[in-house]
C-alpha atoms as a PDB file:
ATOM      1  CA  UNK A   1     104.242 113.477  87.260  1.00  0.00           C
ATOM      2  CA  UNK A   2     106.400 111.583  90.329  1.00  0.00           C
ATOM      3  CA  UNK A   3     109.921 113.335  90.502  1.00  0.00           C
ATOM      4  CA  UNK A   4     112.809 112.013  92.846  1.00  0.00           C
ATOM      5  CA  UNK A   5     114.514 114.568  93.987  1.00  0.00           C
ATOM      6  CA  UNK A   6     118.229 113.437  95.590  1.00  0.00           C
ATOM      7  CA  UNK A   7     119.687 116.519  97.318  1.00  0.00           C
ATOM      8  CA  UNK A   8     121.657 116.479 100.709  1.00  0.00           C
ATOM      9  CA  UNK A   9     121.628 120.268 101.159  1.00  0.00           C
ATOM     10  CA  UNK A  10     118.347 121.161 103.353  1.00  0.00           C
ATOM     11  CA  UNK A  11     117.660 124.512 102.648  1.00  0.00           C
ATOM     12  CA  UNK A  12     118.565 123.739  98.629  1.00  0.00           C
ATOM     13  CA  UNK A  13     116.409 120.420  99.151  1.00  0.00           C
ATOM     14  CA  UNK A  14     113.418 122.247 100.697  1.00  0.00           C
ATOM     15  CA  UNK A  15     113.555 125.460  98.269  1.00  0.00           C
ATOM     16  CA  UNK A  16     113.490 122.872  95.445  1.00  0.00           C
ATOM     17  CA  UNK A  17     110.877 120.514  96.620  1.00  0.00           C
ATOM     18  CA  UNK A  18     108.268 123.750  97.249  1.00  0.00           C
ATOM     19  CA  UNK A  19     108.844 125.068  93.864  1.00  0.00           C
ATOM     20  CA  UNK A  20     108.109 121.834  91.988  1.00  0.00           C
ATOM     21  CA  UNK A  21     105.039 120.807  94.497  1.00  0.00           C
ATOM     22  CA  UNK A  22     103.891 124.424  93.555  1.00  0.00           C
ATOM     23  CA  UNK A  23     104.033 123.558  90.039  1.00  0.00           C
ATOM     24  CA  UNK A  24     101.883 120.150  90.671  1.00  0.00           C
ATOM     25  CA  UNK A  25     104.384 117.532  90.641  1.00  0.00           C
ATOM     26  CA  UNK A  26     104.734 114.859  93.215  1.00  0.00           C
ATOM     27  CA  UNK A  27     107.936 114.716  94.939  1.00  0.00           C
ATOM     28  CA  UNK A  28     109.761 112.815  96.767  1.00  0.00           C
ATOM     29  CA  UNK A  29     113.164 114.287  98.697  1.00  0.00           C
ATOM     30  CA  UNK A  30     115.995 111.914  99.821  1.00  0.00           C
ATOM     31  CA  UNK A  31     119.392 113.181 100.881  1.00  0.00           C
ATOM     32  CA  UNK A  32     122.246 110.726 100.183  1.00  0.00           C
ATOM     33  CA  UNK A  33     122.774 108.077  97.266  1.00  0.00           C
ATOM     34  CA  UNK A  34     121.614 104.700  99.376  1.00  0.00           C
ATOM     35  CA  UNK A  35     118.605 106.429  99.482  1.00  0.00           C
ATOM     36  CA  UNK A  36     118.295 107.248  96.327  1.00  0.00           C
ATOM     37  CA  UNK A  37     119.191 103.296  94.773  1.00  0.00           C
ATOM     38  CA  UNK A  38     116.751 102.179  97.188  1.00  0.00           C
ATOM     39  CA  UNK A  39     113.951 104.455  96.171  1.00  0.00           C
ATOM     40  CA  UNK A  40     114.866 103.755  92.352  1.00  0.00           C
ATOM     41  CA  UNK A  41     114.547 100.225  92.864  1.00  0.00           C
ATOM     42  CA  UNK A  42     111.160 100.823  94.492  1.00  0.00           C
ATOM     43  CA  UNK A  43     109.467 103.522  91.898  1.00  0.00           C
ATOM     44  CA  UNK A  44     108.910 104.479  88.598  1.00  0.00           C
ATOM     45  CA  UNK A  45     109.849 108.420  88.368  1.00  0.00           C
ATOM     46  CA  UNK A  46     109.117 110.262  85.679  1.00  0.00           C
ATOM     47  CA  UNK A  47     112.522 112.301  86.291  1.00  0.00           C
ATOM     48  CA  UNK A  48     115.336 112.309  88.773  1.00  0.00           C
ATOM     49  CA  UNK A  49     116.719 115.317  90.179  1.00  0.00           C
ATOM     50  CA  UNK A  50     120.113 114.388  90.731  1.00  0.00           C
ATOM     51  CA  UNK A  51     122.832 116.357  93.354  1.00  0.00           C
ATOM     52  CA  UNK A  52     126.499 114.405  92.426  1.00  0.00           C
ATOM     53  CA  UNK A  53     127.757 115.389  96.164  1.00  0.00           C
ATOM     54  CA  UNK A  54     126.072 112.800  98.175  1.00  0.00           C
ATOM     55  CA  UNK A  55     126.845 111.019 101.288  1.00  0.00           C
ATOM     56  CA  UNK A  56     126.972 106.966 101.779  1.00  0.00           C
ATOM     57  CA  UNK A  57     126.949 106.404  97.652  1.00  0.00           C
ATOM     58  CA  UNK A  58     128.036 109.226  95.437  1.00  0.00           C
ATOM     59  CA  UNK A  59     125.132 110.613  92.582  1.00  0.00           C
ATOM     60  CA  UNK A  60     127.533 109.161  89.572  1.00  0.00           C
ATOM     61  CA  UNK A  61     127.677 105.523  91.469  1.00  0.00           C
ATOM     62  CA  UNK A  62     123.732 105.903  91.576  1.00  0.00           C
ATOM     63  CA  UNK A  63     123.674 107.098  88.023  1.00  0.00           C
ATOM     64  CA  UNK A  64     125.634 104.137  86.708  1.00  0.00           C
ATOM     65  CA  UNK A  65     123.943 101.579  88.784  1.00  0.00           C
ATOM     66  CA  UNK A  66     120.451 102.666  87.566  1.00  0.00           C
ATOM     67  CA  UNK A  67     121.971 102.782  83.838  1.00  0.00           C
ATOM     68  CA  UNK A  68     123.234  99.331  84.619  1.00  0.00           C
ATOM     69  CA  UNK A  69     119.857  98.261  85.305  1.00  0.00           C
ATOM     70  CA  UNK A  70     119.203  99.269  81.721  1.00  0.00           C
ATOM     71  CA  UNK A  71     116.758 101.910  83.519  1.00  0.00           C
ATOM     72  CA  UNK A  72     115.999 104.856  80.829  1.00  0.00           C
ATOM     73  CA  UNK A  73     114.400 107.473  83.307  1.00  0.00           C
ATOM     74  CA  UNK A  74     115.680 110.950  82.866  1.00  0.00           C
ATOM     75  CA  UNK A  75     117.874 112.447  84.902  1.00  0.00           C
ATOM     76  CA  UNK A  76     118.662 115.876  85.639  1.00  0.00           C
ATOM     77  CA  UNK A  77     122.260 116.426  87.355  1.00  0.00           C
ATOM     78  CA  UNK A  78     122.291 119.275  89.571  1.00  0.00           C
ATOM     79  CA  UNK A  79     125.601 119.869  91.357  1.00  0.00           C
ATOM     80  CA  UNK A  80     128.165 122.688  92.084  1.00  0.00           C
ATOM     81  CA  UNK A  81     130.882 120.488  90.111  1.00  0.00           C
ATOM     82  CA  UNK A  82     130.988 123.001  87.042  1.00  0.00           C
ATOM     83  CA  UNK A  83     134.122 121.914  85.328  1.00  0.00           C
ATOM     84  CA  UNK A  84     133.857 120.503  82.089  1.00  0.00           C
ATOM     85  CA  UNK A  85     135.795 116.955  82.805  1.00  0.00           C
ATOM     86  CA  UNK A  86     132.546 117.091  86.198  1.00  0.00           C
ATOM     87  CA  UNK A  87     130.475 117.570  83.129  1.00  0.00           C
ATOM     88  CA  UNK A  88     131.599 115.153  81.022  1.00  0.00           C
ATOM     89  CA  UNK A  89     131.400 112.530  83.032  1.00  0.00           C
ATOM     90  CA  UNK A  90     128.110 112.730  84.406  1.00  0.00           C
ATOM     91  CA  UNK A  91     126.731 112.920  80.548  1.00  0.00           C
ATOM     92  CA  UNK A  92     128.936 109.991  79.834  1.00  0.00           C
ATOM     93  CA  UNK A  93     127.413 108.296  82.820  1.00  0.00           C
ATOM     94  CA  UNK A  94     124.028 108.556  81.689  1.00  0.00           C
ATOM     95  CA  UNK A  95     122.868 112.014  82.746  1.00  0.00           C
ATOM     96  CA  UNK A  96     119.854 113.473  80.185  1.00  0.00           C
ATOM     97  CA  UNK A  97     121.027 116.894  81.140  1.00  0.00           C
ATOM     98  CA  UNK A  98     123.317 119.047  83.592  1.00  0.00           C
ATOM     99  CA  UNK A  99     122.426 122.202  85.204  1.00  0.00           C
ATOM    100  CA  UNK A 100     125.020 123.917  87.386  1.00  0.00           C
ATOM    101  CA  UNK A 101     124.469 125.281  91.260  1.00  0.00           C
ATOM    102  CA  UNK A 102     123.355 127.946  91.861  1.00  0.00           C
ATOM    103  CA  UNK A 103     120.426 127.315  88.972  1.00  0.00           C
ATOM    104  CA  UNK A 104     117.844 129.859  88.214  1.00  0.00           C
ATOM    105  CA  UNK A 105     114.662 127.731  89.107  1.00  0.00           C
ATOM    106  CA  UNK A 106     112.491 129.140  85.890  1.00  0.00           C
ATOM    107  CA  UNK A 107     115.684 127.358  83.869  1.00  0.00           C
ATOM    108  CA  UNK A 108     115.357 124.153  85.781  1.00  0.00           C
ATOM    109  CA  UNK A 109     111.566 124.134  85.715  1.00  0.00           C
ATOM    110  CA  UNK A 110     111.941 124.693  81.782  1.00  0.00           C
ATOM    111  CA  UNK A 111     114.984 121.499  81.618  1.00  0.00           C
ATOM    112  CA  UNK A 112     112.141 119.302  83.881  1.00  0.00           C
ATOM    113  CA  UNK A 113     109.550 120.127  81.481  1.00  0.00           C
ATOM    114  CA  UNK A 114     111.848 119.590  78.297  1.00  0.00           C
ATOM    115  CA  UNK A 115     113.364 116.109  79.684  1.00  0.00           C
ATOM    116  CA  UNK A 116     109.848 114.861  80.435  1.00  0.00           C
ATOM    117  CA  UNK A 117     108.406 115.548  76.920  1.00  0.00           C
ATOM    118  CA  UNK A 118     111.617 114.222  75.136  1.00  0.00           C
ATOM    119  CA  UNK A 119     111.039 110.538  77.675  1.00  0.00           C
ATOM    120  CA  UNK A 120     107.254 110.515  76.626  1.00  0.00           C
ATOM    121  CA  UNK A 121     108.519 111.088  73.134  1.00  0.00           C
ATOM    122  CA  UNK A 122     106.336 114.050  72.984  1.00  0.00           C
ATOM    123  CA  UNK A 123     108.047 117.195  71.208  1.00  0.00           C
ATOM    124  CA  UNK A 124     105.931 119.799  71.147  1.00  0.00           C
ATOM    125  CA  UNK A 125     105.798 122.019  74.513  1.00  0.00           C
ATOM    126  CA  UNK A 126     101.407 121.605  74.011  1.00  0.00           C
ATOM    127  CA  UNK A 127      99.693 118.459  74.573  1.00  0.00           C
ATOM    128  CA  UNK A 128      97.077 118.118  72.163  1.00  0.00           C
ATOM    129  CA  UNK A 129      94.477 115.702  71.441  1.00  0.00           C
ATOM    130  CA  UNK A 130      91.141 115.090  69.971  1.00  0.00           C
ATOM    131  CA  UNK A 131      90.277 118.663  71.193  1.00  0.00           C
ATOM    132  CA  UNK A 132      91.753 118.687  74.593  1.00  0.00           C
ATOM    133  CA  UNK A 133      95.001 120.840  74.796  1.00  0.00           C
ATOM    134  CA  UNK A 134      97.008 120.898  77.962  1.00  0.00           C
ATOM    135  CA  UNK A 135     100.199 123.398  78.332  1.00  0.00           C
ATOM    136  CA  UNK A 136     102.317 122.411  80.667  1.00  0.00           C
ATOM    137  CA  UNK A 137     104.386 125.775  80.501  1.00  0.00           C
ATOM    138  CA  UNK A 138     101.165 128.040  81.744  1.00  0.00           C
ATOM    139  CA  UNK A 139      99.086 125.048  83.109  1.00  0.00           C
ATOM    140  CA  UNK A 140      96.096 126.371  81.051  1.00  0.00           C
ATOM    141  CA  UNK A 141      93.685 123.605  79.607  1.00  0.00           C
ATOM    142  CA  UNK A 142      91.070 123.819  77.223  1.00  0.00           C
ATOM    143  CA  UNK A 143      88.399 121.638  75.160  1.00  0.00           C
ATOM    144  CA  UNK A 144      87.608 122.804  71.820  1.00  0.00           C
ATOM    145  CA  UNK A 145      89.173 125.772  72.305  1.00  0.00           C
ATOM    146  CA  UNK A 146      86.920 126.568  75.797  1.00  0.00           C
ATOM    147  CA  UNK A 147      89.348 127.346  79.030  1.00  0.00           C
ATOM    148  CA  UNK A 148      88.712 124.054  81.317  1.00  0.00           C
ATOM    149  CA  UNK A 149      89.606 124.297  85.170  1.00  0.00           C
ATOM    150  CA  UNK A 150      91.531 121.419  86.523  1.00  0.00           C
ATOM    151  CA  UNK A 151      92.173 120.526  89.960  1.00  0.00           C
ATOM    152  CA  UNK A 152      96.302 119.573  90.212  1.00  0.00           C
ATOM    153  CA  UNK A 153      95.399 116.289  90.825  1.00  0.00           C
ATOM    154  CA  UNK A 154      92.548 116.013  87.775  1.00  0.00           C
ATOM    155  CA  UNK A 155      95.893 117.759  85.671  1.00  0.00           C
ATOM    156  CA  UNK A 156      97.835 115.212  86.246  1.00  0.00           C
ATOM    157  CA  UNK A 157      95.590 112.014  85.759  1.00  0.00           C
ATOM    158  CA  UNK A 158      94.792 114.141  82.387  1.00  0.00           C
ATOM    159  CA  UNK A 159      98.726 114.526  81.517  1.00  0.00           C
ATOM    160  CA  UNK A 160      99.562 110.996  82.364  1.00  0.00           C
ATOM    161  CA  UNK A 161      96.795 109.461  79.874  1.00  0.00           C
ATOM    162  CA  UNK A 162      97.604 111.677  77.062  1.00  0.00           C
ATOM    163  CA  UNK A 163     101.483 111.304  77.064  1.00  0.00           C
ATOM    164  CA  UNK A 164     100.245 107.529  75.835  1.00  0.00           C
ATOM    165  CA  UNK A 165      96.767 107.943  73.826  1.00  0.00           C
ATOM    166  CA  UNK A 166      95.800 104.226  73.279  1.00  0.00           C
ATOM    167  CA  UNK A 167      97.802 103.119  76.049  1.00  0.00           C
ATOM    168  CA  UNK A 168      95.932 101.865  79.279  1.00  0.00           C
ATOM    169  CA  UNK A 169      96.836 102.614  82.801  1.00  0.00           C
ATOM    170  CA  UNK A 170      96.086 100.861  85.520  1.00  0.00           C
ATOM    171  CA  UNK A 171      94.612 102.486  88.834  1.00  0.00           C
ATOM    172  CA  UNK A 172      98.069 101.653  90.261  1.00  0.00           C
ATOM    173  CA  UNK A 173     100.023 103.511  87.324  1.00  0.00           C
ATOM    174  CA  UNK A 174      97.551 106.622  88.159  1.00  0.00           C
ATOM    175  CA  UNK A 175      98.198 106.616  91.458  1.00  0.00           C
ATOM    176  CA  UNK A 176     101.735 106.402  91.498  1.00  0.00           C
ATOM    177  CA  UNK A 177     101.783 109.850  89.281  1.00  0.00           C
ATOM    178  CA  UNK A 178      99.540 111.374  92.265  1.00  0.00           C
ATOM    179  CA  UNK A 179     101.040 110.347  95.033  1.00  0.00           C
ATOM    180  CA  UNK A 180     104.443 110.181  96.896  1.00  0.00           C
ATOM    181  CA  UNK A 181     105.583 108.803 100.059  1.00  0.00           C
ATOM    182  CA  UNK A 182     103.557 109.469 103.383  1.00  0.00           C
ATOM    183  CA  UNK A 183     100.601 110.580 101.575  1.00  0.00           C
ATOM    184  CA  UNK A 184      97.022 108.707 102.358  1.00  0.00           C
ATOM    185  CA  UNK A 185      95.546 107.425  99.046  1.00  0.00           C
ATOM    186  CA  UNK A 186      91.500 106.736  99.660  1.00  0.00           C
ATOM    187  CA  UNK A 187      90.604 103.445  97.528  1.00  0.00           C
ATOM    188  CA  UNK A 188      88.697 105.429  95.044  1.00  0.00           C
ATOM    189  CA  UNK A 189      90.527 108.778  94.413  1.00  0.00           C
ATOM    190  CA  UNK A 190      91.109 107.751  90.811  1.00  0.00           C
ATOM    191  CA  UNK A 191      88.040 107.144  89.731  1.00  0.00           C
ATOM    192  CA  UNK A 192      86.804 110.354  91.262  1.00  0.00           C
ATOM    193  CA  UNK A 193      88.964 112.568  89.222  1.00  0.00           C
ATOM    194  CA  UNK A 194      88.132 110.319  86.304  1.00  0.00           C
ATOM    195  CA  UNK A 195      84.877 111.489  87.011  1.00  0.00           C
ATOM    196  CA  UNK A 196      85.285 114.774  87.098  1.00  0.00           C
ATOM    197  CA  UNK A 197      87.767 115.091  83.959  1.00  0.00           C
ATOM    198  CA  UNK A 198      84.588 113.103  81.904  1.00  0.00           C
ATOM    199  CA  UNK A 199      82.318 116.171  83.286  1.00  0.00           C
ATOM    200  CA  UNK A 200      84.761 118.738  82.304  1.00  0.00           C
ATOM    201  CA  UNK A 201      85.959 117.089  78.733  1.00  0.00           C
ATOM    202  CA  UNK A 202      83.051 114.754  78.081  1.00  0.00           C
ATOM    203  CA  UNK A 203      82.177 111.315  78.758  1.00  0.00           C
ATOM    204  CA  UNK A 204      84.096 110.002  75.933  1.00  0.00           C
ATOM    205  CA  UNK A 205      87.642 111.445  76.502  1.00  0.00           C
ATOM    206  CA  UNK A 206      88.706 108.911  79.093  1.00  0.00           C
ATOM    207  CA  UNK A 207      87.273 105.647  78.358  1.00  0.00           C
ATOM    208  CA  UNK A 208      87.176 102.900  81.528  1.00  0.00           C
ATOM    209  CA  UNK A 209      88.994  99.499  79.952  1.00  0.00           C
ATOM    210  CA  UNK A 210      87.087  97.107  82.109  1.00  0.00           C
ATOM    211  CA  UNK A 211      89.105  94.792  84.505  1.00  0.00           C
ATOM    212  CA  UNK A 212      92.498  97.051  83.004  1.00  0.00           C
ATOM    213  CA  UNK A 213      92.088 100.960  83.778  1.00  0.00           C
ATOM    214  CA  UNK A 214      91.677 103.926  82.397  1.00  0.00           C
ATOM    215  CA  UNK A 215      93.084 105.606  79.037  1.00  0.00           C
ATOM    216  CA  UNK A 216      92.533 108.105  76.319  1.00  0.00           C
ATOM    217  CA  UNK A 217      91.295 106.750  72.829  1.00  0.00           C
ATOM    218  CA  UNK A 218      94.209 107.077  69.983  1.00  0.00           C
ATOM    219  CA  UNK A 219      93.098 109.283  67.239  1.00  0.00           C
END
């Protein structure tokens, strides 16, 4: 999954950005709200991590512009503005959730993960499908019950596909959930951890839709 995370604070910013790269997403870190409109305009996130403080364009301007752009993607406010009329109006314009500085990271880890399911329309905390079972809390995955090892990136090619069984990505939609700014993409990463997650789960768990992408039959 591709986070944005909008924070101006360095050492807050770089504590933040290690803990959720440690936990496999890709991230990318701006520090004031022009930033942040411009990289919104540019991406599809699967969350935004959202400081209200900002420099050049406060985070509740950027909230309401991207709401105005009838954009759904969740978004997480974290911000040291802990009074309730602060709290009010960020939910009222268009925050998903509010956490309050300074946050215990296993609570904002768990709102992430929460947020993400609830966008995918996906309740349950366990992915599960046709035998495959991915848990997002522990990061274990298995196939038929069997403990499979993936690599972070073969994880989250494998998450992507199953929040939308019967959906197809395209190469492009895979590789923006692997990869943020700055980092080299080789023109055939995706189909090598399509590979190896058809090794691991069995050739027919991620079918090839020729000319299309990749996705994971519906049930």
């Amino acid at each position: 999954m591709r986070l944005l995370l909008v924070e101006d604070d360095t050492m807050i910013g770089q504590a933040v950005l290690a803990l959720l790269r440690g936990e496999g997403y890709v991230v990318d870190w701006v520090q004031d709200g022009a930033q942040a409109d411009t990289a919104l305009h540019g991406h599809q996130y699967d969350l935004v991590l959202l400081d209200l403080g900002l420099p050049k364009l406060d985070g509740l301007q950027v909230l309401r512009q991207l709401r105005a752009r009838k954009d759904a993607t969740p978004v997480l406010v974290a911000t040291a503005r802990d009074a309730v009329r602060d709290r009010i109006a960020g939910l009222d314009a268009g925050a998903d959730d509010y956490v309050i500085k300074p946050y215990d990271m296993d609570e904002l880890l768990a709102r992430i993960r929460a947020l993400t399911r609830r966008a995918a329309g996906h309740l349950d905390a366990v992915y599960e499908h046709e035998g495959i079972m991915l848990n997002p809390n522990t990061r274990e995955a298995s196939v038929n019950g069997q403990p499979v090892t993936l690599s972070g990136r073969e994880w989250a090619v494998l998450q992507a596909l199953l929040t939308r069984p019967g959906a197809t990505l395209s190469r492009q939609q895979i590789e923006d959930k692997l990869y943020g700014w700055g980092d080299e993409v080789s023109s055939n990463a995706v189909e090598v951890y399509i590979h190896g997650l058809r090794k691991k789960l069995g050739a027919a768990a991620v079918l090839n839709v020729r000319g299309l992408g990749y996705m994971v039959p519906r049930s």
